[in-house]
Protein backbone atom coordinates (compact mmCIF):
# COMPACT_ATOMS: atom_id res chain seq x y z
CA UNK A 1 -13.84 25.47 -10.88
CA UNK A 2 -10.80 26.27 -8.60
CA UNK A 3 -7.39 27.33 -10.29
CA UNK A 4 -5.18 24.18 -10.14
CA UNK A 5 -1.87 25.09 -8.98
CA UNK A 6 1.62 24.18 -11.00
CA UNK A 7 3.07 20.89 -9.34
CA UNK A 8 6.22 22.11 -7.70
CA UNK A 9 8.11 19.07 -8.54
CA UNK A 10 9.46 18.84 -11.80
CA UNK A 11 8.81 15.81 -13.38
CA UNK A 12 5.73 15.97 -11.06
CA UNK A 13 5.29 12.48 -9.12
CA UNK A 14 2.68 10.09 -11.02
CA UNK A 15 1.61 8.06 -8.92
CA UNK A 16 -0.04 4.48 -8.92
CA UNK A 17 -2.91 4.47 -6.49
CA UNK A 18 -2.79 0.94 -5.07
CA UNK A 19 -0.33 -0.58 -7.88
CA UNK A 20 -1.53 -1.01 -11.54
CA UNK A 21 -4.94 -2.08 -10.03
CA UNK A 22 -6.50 -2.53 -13.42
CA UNK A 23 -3.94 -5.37 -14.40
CA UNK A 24 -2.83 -6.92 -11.05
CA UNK A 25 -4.92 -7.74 -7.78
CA UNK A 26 -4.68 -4.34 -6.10
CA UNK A 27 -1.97 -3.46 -3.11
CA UNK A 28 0.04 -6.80 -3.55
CA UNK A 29 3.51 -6.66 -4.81
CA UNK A 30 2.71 -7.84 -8.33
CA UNK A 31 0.34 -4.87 -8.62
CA UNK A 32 3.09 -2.19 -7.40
CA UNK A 33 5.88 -3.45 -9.58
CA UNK A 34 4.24 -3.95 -12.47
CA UNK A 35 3.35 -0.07 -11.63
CA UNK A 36 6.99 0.86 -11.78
CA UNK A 37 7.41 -1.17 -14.87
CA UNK A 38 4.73 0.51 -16.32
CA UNK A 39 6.10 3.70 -15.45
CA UNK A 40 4.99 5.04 -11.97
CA UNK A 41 7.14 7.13 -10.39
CA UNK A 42 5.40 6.97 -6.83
CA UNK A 43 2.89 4.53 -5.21
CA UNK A 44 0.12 4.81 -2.83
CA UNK A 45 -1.24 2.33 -0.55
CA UNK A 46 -3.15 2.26 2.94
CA UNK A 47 -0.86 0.86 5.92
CA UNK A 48 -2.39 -0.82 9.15
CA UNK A 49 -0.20 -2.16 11.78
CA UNK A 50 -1.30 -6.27 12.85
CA UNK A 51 -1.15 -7.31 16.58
CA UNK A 52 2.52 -7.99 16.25
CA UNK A 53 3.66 -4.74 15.09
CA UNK A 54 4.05 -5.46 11.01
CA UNK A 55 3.20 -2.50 8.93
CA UNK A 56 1.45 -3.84 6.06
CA UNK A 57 -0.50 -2.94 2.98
CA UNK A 58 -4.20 -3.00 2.33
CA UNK A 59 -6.98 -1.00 1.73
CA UNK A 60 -9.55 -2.19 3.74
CA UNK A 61 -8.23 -3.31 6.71
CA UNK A 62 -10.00 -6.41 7.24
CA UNK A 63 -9.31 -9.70 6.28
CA UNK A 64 -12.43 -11.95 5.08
CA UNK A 65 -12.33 -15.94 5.99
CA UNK A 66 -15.74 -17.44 4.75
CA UNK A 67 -18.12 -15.05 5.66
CA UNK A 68 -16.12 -13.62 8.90
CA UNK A 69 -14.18 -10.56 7.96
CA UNK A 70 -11.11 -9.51 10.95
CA UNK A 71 -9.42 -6.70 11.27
CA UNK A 72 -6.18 -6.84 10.69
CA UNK A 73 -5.37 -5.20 13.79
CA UNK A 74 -6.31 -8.30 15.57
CA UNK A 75 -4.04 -10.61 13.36
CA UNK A 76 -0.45 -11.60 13.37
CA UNK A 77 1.34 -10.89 10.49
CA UNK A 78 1.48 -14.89 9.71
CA UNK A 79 -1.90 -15.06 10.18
CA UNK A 80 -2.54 -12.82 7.11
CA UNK A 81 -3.10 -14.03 3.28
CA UNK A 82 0.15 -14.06 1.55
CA UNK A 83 -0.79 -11.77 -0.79
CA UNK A 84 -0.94 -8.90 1.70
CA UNK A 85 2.32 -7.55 1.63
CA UNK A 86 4.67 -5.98 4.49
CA UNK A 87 6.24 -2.52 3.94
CA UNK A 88 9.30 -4.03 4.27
CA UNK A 89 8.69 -6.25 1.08
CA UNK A 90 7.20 -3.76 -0.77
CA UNK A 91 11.14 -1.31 -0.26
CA UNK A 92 12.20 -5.33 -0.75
CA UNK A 93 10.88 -5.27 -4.66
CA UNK A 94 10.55 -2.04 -5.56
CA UNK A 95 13.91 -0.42 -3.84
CA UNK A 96 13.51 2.97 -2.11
CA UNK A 97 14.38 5.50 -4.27
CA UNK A 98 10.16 5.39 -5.28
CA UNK A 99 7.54 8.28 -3.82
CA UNK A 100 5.37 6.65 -1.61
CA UNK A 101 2.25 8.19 -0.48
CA UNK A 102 1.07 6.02 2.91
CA UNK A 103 -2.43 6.36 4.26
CA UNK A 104 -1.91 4.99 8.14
CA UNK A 105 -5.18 4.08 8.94
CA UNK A 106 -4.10 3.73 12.78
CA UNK A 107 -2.10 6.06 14.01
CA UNK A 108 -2.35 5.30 17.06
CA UNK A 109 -0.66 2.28 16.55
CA UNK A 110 2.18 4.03 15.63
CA UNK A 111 2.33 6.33 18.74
């Protein structure tokens, strides 16, 4: 088993992978403040960019209508569930003093 290394932040950051998944839908903004109520000092989420240049959070990527999933690349912003939150709403409820660990799942969106 490898050593584990001393965090170098003290408090060390504990962090809510995808909100308080077990007792909110995961990655929607009920999930991530309930997290912070709960205690979390950072949050973690995957971010994909839709066709009009929103950054918003989700961990898949694709959005399911029926049986046809899209990707949310291919998607406005309004054309997304409203429970798939914008970055900007998620510093909106939360504030910004929070960790936040980001996955960008296209980066080269953000080129």
């Amino acid at each position: 088993m490898p050593t584990r290394l001393p965090s170098l932040r003290r408090p060390p950051i504990g962090f809510a992978h995808r909100g308080a998944r077990a007792n909110a839908p995961e990655n929607t903004l009920e999930a991530f403040a309930l997290a912070v109520r709960l205690g979390a000092t950072g949050l973690e989420s995957d971010v994909w960019l839709t066709s009009d240049g929103e950054a918003v959070l989700d961990h898949d990527g694709v959005v399911r209508n029926g049986l046809r999933k899209r990707p949310i690349a291919d998607l406005t912003r309004a054309e997304l569930p409203p429970h798939i939150p914008t970055l900007a709403e998620l510093y909106a409820e939360v504030g910004t003093t929070l960790d936040l660990s980001l996955d960008v799942k296209d980066a080269a969106a953000f080129d």
